[in-house]
C-alpha atoms as a PDB file:
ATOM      1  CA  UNK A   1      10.113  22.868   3.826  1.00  0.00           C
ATOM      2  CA  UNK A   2      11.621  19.316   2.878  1.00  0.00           C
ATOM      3  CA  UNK A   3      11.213  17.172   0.269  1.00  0.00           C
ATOM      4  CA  UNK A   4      12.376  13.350   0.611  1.00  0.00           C
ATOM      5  CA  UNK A   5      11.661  10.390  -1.266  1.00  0.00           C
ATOM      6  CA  UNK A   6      12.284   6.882  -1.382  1.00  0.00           C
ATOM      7  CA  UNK A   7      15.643   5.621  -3.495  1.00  0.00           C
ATOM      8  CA  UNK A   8      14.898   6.462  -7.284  1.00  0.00           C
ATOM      9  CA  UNK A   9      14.618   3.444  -9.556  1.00  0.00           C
ATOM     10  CA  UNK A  10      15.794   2.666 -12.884  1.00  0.00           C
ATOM     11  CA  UNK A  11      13.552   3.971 -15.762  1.00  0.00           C
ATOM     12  CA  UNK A  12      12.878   1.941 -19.242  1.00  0.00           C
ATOM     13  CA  UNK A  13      15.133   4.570 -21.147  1.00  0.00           C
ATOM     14  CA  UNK A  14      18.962   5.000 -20.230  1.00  0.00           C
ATOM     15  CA  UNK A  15      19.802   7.613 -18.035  1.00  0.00           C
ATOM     16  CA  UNK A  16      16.191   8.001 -17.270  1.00  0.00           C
ATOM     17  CA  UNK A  17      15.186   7.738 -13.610  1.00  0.00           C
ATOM     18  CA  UNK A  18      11.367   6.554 -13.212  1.00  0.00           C
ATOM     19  CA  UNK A  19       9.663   8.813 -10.254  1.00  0.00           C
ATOM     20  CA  UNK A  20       9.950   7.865  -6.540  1.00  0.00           C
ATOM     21  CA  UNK A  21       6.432   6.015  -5.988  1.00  0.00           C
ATOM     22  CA  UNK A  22       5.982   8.287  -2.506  1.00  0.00           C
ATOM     23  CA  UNK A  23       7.611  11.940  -2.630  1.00  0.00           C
ATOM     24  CA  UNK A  24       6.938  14.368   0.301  1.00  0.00           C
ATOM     25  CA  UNK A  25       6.789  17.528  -1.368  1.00  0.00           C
ATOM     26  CA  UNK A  26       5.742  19.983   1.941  1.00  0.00           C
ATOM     27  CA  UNK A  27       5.338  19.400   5.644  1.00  0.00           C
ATOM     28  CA  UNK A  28       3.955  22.427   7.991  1.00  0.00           C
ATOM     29  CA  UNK A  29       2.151  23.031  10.750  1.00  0.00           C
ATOM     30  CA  UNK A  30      -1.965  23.534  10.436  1.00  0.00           C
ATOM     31  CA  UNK A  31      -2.775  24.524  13.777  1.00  0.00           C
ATOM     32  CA  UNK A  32      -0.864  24.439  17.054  1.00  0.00           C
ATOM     33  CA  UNK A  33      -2.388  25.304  20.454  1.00  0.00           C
ATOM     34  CA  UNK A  34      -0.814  25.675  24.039  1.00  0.00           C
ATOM     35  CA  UNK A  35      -2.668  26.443  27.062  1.00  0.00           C
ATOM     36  CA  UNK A  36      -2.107  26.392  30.858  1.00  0.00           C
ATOM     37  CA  UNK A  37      -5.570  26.624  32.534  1.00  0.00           C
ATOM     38  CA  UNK A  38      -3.993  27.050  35.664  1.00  0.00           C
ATOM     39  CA  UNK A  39      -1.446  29.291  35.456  1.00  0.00           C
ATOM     40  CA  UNK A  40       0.325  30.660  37.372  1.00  0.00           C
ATOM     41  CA  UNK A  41      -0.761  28.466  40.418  1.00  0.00           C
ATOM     42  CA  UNK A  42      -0.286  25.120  38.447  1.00  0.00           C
ATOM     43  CA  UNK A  43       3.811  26.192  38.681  1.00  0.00           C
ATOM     44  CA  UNK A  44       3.658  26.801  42.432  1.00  0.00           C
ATOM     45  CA  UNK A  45       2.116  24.103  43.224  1.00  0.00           C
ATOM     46  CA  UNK A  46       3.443  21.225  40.709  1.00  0.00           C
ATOM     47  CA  UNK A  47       5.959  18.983  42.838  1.00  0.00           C
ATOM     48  CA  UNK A  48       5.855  16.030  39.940  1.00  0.00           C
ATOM     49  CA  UNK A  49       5.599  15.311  36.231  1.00  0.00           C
ATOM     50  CA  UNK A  50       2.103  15.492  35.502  1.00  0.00           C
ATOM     51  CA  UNK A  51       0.136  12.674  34.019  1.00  0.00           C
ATOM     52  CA  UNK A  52       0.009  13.159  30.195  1.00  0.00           C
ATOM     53  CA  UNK A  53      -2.653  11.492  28.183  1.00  0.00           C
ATOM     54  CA  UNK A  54      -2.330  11.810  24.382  1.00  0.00           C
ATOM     55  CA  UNK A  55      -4.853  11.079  21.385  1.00  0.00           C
ATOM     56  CA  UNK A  56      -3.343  10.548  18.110  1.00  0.00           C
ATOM     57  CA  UNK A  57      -5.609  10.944  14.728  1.00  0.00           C
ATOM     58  CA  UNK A  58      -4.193  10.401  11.241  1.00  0.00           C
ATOM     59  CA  UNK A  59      -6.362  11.732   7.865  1.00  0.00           C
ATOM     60  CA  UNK A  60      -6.202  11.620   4.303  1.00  0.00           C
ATOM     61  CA  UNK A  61      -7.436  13.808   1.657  1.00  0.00           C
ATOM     62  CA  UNK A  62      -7.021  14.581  -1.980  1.00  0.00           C
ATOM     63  CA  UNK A  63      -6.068  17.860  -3.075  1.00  0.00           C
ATOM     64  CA  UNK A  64      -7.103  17.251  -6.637  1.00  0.00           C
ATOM     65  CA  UNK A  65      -9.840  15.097  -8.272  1.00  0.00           C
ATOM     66  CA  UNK A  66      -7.720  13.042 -11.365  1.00  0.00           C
ATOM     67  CA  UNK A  67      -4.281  13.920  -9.536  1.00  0.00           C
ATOM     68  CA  UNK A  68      -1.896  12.015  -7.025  1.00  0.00           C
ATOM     69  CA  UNK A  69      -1.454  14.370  -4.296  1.00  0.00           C
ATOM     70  CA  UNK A  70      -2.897  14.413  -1.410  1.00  0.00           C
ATOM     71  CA  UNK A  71      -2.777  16.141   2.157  1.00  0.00           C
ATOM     72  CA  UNK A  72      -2.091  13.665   5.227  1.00  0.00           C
ATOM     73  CA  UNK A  73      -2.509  15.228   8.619  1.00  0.00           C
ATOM     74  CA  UNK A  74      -1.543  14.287  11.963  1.00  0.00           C
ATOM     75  CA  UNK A  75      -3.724  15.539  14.844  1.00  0.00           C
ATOM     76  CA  UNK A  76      -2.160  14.649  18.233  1.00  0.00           C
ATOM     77  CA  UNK A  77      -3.583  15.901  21.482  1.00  0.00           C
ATOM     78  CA  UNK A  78      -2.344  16.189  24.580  1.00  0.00           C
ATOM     79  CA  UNK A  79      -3.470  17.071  27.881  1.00  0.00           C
ATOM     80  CA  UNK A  80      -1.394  16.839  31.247  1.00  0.00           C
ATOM     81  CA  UNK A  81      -2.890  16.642  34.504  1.00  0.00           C
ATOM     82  CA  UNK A  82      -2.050  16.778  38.554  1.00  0.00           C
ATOM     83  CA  UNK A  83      -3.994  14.038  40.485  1.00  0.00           C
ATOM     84  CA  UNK A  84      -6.942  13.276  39.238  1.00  0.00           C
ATOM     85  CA  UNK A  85      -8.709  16.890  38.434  1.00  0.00           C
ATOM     86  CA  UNK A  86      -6.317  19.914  37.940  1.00  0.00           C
ATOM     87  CA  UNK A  87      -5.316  19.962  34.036  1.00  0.00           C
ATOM     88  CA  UNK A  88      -1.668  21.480  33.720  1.00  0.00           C
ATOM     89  CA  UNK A  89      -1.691  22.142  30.138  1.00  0.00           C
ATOM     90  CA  UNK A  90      -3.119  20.916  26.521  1.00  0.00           C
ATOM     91  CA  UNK A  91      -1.712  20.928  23.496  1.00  0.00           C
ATOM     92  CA  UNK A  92      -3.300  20.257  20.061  1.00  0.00           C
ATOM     93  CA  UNK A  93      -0.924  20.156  16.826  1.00  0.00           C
ATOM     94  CA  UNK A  94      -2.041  19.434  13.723  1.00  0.00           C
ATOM     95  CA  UNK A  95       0.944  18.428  11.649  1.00  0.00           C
ATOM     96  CA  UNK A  96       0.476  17.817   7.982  1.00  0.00           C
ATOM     97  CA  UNK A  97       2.314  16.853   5.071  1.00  0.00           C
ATOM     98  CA  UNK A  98       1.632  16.999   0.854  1.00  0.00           C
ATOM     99  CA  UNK A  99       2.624  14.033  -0.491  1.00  0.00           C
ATOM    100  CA  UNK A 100       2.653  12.827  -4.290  1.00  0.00           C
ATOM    101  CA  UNK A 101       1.971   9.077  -4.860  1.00  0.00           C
ATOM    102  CA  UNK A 102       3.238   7.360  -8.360  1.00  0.00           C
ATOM    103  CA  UNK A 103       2.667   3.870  -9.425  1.00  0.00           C
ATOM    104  CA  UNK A 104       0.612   3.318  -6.668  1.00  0.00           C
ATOM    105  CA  UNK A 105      -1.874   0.379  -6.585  1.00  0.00           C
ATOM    106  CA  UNK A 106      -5.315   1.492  -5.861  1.00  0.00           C
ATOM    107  CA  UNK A 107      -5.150  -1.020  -2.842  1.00  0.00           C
ATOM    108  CA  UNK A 108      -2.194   0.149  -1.697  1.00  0.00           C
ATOM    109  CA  UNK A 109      -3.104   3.610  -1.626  1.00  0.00           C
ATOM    110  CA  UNK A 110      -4.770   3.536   1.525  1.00  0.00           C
ATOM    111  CA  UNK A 111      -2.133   1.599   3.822  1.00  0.00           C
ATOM    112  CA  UNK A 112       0.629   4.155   2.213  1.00  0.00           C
ATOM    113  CA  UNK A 113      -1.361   7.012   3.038  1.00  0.00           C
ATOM    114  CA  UNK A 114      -2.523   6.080   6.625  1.00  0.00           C
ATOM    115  CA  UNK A 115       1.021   4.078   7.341  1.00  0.00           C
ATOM    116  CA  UNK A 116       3.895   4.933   5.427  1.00  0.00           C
ATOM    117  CA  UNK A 117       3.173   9.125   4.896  1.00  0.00           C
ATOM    118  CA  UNK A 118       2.440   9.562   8.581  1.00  0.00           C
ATOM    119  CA  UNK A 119       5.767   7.463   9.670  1.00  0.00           C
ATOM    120  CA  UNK A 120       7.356  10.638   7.884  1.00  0.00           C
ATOM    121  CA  UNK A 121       6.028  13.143   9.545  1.00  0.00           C
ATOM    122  CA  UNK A 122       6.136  11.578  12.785  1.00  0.00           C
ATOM    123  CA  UNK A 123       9.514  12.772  14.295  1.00  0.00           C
ATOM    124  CA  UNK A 124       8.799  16.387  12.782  1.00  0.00           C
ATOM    125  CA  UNK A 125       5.111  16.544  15.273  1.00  0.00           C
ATOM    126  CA  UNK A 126       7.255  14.805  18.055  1.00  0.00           C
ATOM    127  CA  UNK A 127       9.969  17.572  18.504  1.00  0.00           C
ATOM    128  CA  UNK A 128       7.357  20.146  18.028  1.00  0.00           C
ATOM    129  CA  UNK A 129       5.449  18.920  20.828  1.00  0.00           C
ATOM    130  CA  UNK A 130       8.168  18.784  23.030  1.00  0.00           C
ATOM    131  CA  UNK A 131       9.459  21.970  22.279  1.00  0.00           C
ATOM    132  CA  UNK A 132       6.330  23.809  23.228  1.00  0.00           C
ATOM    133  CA  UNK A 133       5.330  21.861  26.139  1.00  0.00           C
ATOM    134  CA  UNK A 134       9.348  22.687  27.407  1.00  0.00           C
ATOM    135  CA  UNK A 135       8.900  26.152  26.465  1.00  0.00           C
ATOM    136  CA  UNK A 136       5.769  26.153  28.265  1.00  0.00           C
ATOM    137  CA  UNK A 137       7.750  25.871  31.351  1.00  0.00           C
ATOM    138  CA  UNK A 138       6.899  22.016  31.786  1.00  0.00           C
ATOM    139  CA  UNK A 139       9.134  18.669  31.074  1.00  0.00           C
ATOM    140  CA  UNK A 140       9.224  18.556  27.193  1.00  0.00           C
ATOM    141  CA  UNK A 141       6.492  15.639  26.308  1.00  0.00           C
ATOM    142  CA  UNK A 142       8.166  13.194  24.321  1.00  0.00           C
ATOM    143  CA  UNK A 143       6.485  10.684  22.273  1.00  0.00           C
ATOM    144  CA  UNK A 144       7.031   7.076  22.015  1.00  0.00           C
ATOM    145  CA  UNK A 145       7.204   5.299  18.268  1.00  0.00           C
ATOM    146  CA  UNK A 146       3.787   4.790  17.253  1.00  0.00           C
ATOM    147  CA  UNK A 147       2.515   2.389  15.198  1.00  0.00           C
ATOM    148  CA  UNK A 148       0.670   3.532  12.514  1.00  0.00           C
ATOM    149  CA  UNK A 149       0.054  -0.411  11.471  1.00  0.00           C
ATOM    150  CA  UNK A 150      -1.721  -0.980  14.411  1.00  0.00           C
ATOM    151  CA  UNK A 151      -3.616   2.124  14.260  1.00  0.00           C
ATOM    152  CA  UNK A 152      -4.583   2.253  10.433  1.00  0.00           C
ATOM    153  CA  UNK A 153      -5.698  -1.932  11.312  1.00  0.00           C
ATOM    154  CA  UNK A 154      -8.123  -0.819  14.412  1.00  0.00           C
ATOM    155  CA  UNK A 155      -9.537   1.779  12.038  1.00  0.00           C
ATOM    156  CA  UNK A 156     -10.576  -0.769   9.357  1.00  0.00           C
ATOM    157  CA  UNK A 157     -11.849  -2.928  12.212  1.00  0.00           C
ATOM    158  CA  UNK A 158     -14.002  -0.392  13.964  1.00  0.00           C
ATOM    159  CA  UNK A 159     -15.305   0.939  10.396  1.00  0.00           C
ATOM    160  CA  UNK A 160     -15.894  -3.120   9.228  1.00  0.00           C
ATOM    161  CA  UNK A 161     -17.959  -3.472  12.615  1.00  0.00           C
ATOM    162  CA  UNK A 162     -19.881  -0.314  12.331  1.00  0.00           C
ATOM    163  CA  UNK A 163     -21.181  -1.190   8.563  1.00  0.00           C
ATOM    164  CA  UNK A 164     -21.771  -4.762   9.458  1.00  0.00           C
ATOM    165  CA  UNK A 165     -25.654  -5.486  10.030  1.00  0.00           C
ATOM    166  CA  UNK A 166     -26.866  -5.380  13.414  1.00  0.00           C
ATOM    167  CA  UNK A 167     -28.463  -9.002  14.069  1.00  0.00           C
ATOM    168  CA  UNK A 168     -31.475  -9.191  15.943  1.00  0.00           C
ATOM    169  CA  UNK A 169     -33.358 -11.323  17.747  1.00  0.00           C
ATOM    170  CA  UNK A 170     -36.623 -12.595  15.489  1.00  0.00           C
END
């Protein structure tokens, strides 16, 4: 368990501090799976670093209708293969975090949640993942920086496309 925050800022009272507008009150793993398929051939006959592919999901809930906290959960993916065919392991860890949000703006709320809570949680999924995958007797998978900009703008654009209206022809 950790808690951070962002710098505290001056309240209206002396020697009062107003609350941190994003505090990250718990992190923990949900669910965290590890399998070899292949095992124990895959280990005689790997002679390279398999091919990883990863899939990255970020979600938001709240915990409490009329409160600020809310539940933002990383669910990463990955599964390794040899050529084209043999999978050499999956993993699936979902990583999430309980974060309180003060002073928010209620446009805001959805970038900070989908952007700014998951950039905190990130590093703690990444050495999880490569711990197991190295203690699954494999190269520990390390992730690259993600950006959760990007990610959180192609989700507005794919849910903006789906709800447009379809235009036919008349």
């Amino acid at each position: 368990m950790s808690e951070q925050t962002a710098a505290p800022r001056p309240a209206n009272g002396p020697g009062q501090m107003a609350p941190s507008p994003i505090t990250l009150n718990l992190q923990y793993t949900k669910d965290l799976s590890f399998e070899v398929p292949g095992a124990p051939q895959i280990f005689i006959n790997l002679r390279e670093a398999p091919k990883v592919d990863i899939a990255l999901d970020v979600q938001a809930r709240r915990l409490q209708e009329g409160q600020e906290n809310f539940e933002v959960t990383l669910e990463i993916r990955c599964e390794a293969k040899i050529g084209t065919e043999t999978k050499a392991f999956i993993a699936e860890l979902v990583y999430c975090g309980i974060f309180t949000l003060n002073g928010i703006a209620p446009e805001m709320m959805e970038p900070v949640l989908l952007v700014e809570c998951p950039r905190l949680l990130f590093p703690f999924a990444r050495n999880i993942l490569a711990e197991v995958t190295r203690d699954g007797g494999f190269p520990p998978v390390m992730l690259a920086p993600i950006d959760f900009v990007a990610l959180w703008q192609n989700r507005r654009a794919q849910q903006q496309a789906a709800a447009a209206p379809v235009q036919g022809n008349a």
